[in-house]
Protein backbone atom coordinates (compact mmCIF):
# COMPACT_ATOMS: atom_id res chain seq x y z
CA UNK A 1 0.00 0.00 0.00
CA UNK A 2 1.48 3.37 -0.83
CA UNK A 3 0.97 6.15 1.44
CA UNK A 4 1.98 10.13 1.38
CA UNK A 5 5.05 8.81 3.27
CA UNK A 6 6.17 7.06 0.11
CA UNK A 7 5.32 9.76 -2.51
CA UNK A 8 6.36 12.96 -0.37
CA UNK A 9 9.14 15.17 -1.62
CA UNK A 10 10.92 17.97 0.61
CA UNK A 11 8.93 20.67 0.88
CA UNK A 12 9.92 24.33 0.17
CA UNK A 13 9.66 26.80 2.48
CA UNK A 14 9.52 30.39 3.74
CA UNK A 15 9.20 31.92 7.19
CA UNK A 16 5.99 33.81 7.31
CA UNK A 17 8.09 37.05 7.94
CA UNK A 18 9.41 36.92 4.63
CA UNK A 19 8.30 39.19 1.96
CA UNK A 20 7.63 38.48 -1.75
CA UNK A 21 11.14 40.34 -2.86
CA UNK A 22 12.32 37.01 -0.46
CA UNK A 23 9.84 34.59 -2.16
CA UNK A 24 11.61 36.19 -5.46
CA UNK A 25 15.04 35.72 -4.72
CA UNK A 26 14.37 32.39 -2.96
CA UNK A 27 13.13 30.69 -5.76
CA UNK A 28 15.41 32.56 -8.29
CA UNK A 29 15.27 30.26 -11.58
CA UNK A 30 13.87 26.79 -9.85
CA UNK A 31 11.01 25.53 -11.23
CA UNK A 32 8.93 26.52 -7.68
CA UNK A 33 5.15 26.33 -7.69
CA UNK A 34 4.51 26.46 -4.30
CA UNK A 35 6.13 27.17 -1.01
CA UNK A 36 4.68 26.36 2.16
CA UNK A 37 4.71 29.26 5.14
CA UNK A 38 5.75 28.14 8.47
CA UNK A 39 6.31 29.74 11.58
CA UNK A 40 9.62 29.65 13.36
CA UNK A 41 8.64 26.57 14.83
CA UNK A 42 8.36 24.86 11.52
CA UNK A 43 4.71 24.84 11.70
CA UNK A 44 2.45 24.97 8.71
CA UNK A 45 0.65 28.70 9.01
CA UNK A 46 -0.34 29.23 4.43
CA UNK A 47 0.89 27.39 1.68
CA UNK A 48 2.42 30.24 -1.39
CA UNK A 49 1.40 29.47 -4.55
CA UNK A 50 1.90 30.95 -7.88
CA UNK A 51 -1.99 31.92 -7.78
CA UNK A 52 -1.30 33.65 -4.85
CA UNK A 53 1.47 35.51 -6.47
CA UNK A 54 -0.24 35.99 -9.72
CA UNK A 55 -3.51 37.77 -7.96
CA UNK A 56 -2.25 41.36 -6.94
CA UNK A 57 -0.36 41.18 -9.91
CA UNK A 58 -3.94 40.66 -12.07
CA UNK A 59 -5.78 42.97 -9.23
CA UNK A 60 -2.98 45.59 -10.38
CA UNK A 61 -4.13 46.05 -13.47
CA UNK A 62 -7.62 47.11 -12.43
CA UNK A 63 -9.04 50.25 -13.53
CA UNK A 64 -11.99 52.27 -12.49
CA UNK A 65 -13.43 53.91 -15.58
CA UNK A 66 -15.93 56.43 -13.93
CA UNK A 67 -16.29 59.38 -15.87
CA UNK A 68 -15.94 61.53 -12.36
CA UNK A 69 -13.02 59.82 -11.64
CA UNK A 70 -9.24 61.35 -12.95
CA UNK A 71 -11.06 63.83 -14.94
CA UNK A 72 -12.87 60.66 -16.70
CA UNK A 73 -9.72 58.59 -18.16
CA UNK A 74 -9.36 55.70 -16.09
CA UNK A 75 -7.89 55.34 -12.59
CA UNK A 76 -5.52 53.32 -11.84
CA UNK A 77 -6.57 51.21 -8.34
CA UNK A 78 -3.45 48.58 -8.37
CA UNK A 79 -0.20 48.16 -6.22
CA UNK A 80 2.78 49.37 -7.63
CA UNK A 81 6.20 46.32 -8.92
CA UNK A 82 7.61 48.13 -5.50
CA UNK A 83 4.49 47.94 -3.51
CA UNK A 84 3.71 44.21 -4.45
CA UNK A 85 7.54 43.01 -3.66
CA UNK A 86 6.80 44.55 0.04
CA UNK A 87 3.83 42.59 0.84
CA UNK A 88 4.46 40.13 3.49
CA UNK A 89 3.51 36.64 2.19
CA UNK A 90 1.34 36.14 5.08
CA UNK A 91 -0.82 39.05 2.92
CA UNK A 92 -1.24 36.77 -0.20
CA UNK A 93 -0.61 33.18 0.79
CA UNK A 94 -3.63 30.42 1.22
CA UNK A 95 -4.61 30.03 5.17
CA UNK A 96 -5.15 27.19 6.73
CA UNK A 97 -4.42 24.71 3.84
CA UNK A 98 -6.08 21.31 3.21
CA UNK A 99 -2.76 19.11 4.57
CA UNK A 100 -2.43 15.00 5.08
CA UNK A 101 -0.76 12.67 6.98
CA UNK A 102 2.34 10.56 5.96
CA UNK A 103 0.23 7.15 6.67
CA UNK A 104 -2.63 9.10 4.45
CA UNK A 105 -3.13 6.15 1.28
CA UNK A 106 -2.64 6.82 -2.02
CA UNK A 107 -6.39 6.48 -2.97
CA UNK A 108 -7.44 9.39 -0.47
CA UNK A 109 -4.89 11.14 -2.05
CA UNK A 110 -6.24 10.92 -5.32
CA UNK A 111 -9.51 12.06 -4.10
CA UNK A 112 -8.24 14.45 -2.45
CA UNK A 113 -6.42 16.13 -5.14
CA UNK A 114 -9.26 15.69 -8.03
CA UNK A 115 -12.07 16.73 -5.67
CA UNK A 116 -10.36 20.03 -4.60
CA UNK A 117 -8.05 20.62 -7.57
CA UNK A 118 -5.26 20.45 -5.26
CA UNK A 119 -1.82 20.46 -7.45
CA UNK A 120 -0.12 19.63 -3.62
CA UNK A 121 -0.98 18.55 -0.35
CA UNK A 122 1.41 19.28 2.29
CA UNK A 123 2.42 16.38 4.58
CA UNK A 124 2.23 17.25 8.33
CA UNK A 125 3.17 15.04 11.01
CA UNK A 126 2.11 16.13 15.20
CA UNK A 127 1.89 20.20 13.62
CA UNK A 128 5.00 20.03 11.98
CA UNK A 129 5.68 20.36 8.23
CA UNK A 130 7.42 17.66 6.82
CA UNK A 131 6.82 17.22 3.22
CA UNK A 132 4.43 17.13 0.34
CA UNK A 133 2.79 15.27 -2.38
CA UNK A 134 2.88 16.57 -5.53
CA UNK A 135 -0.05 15.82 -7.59
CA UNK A 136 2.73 14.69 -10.77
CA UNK A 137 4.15 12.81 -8.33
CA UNK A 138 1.18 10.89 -8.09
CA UNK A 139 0.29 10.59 -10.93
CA UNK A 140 4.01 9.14 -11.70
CA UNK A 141 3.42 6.58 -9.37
CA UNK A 142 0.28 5.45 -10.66
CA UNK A 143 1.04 5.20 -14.19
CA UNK A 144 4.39 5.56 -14.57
C-alpha cells in the first residue's frame, strides 16, 4: 500500500516574515510552484502558490473607468512592482491549507487532489511540516 510517506518530496519553504522580494530571490530560476509558510517553529501557518502571487499582480491592473473619476480617463486602483515586492507573504498566501498525513493512502490522495483541484498537499506530522505530495508525483506513481 502506498501512502503520502512514500510519494512525499521535501517541501519548500519560507518563514511567514518573509516578503515576496524574499519569495523572489528564494526561488530565483527553480522551477517553484509552491512554497509552504511556516512559523519559526516549523509549523504549517499558508501554503504560497503561484496563484497567490499571480492575484495582486492581475488585481494591479484594475481600472476604475468612472467618468468623475481622474477627470474621466481611467484610474488606476493597483499596487505598484515596488508595492507588491513589500507585501508580506502572510498578505497573499492560502490560510489554513487542506494538509495529510504521511500514513494518508494513495487512494485518499487521489480524491483528495481531483475533488479540490489540489496540485499539492502538504504532509504534516504532530503540527509540523514535513513534506508534500505533488499531484505529478502521483500521478508518476500510478502510471508511470
Amino acid at each position: 500500500m502506498t501512502t503520502a510517506r512514500d510519494l512525499m518530496t521535501t517541501c519548500p519553504t519560507v518563514l511567514e516574515t518573509a516578503t515576496v522580494a524574499d519569495v523572489i530571490a528564494l526561488i530565483g530560476t527553480q522551477p517553484v510552484t509552491f512554497l509552504a509558510v511556516t512559523n519559526a517553529a516549523g509549523r504549517l501557518v499558508g501554503i504560497l502558490t503561484e496563484y497567490d502571487l499571480v492575484k495582486p499582480i492581475h488585481e494591479s491592473f484594475g481600472f476604475d473607468t468612472d467618468a468623475g473619476v481622474a477627470g474621466g480617463y481611467p484610474a488606476y486602483l493597483g499596487w505598484t512592482p515596488a508595492q507588491l515586492r513589500d507585501l508580506k507573504v502572510t498578505e497573499i498566501m492560502t490560510n489554513d491549507p487542506e494538509t495529510v498525513t504521511p500514513d494518508e493512502e494513495l487512494e485518499t490522495l487521489a480524491q483528495i487532489m481531483f475533488r479540490n483541484r489540489r496540485k499539492v498537499l502538504p504532509v504534516v506530522e504532530r503540527g509540523h511540516l514535513v513534506g508534500a505530495v505533488l499531484r505529478l508525483d502521483l500521478v508518476k506513481k500510478v502510471l508511470g
